[in-house]
N, C-alpha and C. Protein backbone atom coordinates (compact mmCIF):
# COMPACT_ATOMS: atom_id res chain seq x y z
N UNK A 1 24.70 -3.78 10.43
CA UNK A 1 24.33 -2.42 10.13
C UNK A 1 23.77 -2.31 8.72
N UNK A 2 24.66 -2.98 7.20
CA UNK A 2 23.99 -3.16 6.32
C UNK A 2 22.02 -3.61 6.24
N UNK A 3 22.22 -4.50 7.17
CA UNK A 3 21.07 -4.86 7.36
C UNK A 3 20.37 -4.33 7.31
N UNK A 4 20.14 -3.62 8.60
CA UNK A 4 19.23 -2.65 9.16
C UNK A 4 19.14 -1.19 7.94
N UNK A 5 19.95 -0.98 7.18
CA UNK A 5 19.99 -0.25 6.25
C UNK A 5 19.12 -0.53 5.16
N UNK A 6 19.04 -1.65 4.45
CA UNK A 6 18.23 -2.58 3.69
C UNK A 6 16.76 -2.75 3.97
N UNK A 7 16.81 -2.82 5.29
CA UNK A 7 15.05 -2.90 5.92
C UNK A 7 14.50 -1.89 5.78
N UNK A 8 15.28 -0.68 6.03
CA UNK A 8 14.75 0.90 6.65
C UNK A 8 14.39 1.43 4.68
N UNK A 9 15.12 1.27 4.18
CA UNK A 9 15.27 1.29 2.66
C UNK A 9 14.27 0.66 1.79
N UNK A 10 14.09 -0.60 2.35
CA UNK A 10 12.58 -1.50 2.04
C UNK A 10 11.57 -1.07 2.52
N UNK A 11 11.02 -0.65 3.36
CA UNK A 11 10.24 -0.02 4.45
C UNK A 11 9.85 1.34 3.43
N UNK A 12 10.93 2.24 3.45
CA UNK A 12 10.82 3.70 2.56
C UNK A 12 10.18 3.33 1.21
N UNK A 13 10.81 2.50 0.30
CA UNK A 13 10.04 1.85 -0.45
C UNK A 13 8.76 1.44 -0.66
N UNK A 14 8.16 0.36 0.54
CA UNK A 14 6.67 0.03 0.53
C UNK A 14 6.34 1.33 0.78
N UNK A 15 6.36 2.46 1.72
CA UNK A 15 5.35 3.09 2.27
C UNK A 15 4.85 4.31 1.23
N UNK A 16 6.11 4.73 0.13
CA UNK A 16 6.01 5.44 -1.09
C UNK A 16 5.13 4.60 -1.88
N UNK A 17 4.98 3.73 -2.52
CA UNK A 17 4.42 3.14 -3.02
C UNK A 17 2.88 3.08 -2.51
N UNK A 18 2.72 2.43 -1.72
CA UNK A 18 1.53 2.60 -1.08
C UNK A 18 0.79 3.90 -1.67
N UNK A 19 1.38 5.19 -0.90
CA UNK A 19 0.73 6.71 -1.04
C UNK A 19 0.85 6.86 -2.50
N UNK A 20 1.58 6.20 -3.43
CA UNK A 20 1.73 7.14 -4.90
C UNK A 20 0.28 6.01 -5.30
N UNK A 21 0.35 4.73 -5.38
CA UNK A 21 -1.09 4.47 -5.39
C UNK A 21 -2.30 4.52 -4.84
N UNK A 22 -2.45 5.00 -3.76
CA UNK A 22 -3.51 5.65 -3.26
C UNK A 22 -3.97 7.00 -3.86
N UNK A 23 -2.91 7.85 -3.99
CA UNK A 23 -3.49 8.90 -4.60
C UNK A 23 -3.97 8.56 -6.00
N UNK A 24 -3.38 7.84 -6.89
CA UNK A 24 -4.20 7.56 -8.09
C UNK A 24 -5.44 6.50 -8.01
N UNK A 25 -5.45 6.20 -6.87
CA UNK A 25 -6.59 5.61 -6.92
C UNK A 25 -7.94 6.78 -6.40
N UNK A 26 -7.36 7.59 -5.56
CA UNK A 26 -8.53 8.34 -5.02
C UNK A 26 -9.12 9.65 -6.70
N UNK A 27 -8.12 9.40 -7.46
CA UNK A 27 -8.68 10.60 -8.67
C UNK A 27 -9.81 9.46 -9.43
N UNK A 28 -9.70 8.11 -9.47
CA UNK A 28 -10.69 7.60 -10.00
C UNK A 28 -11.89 7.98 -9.62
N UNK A 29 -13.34 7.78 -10.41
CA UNK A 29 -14.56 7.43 -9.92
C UNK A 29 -14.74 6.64 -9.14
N UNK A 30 -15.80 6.79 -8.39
CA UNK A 30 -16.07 5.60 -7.00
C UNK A 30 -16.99 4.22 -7.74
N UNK A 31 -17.05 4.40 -8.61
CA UNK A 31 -17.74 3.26 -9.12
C UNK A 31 -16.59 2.25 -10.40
N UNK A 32 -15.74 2.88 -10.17
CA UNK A 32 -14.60 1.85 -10.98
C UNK A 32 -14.15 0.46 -10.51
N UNK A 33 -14.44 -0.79 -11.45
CA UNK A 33 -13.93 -2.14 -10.47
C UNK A 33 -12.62 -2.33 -10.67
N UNK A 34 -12.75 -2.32 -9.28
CA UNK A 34 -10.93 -2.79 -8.73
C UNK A 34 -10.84 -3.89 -7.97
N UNK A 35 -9.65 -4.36 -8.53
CA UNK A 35 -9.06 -5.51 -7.89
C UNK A 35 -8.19 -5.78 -7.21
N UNK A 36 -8.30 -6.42 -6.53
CA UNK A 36 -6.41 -6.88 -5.62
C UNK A 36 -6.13 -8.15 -6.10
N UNK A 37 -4.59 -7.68 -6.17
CA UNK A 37 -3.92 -9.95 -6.97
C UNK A 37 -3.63 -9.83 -5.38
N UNK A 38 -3.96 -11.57 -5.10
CA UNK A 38 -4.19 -12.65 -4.03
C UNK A 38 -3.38 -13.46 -4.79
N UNK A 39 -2.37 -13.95 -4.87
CA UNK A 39 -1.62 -14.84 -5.32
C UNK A 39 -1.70 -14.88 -6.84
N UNK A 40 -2.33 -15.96 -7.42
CA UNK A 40 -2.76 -16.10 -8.86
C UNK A 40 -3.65 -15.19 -9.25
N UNK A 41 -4.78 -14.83 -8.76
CA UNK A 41 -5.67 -14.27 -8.77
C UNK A 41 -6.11 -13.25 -8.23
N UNK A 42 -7.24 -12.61 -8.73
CA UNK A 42 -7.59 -11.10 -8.62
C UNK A 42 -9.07 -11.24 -7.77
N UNK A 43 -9.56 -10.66 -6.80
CA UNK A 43 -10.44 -10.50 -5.79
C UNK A 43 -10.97 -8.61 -6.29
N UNK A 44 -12.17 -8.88 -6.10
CA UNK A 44 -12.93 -7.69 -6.77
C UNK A 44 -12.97 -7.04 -5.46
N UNK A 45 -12.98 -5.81 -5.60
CA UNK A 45 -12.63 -4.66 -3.93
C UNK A 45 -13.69 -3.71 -4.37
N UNK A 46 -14.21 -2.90 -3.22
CA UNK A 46 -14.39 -1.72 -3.69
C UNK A 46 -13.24 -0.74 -3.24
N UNK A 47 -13.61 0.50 -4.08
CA UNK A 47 -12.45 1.59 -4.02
C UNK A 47 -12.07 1.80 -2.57
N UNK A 48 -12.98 1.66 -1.39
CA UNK A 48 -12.80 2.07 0.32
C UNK A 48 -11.99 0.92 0.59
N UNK A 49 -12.29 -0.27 -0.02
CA UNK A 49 -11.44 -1.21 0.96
C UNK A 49 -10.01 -1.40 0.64
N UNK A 50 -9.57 -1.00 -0.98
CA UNK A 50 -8.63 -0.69 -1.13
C UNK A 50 -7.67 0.51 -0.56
N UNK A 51 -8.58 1.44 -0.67
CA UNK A 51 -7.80 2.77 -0.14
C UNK A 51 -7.63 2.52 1.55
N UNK A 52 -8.75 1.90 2.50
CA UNK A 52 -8.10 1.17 3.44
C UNK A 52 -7.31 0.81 3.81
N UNK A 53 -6.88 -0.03 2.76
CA UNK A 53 -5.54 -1.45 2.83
C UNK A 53 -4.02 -0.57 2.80
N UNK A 54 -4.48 0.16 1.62
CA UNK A 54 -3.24 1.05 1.55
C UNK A 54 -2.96 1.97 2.48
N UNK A 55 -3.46 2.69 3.63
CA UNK A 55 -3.73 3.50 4.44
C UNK A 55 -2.98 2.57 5.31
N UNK A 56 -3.50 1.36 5.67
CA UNK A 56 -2.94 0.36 6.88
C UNK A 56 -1.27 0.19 6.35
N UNK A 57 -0.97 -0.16 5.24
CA UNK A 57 0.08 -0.86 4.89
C UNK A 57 0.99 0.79 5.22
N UNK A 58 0.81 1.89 5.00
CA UNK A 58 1.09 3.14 5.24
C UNK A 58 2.01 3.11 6.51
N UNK A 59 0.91 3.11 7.67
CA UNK A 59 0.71 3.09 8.95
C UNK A 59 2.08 2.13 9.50
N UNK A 60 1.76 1.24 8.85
CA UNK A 60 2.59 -0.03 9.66
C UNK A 60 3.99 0.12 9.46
N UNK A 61 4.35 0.81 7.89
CA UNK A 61 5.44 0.96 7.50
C UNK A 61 5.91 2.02 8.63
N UNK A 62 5.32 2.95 8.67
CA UNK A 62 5.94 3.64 9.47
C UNK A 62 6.29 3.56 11.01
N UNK A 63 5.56 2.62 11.55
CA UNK A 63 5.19 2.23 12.58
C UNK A 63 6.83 1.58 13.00
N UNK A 64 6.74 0.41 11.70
CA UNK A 64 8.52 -0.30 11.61
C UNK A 64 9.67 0.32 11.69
N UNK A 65 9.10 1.41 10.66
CA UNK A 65 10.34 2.53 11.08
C UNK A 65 10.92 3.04 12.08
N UNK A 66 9.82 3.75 12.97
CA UNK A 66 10.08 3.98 14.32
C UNK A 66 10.76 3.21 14.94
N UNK A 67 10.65 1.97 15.10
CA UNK A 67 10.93 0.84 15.58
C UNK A 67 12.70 0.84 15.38
């Protein structure tokens, strides 16, 4: 039961996160370079494919939840 408490708690976690950076990403300009860290390193994005990613990672969290 702890368990499942811990996941649901981790889960609430990613999916806040996600939305509190999305919204600061959407007050930027659309021409700001952004990056995603890939392990060591940083991969150049544009602002859509980020706000994408975060949208998906959103989704899924909640998706788990249900679950």
């Amino acid at each position: 039961m702890k368990l499942a408490d811990i996941q649901i708690e981790q889960l609430n976690r990613t999916k806040k996160h996600a939305h509190l950076t999305d919204t600061e990403i959407m007050t930027l300009v659309d021409e700001t370079n952004m990056y995603e860290g890939v392990g060591r390193m940083f991969i150049f994005q544009s602002k859509e494919a980020i706000h994408n990613q975060l949208l998906e990672k959103q989704q899924i969290a909640k998706k788990k939840l249900k679950n």
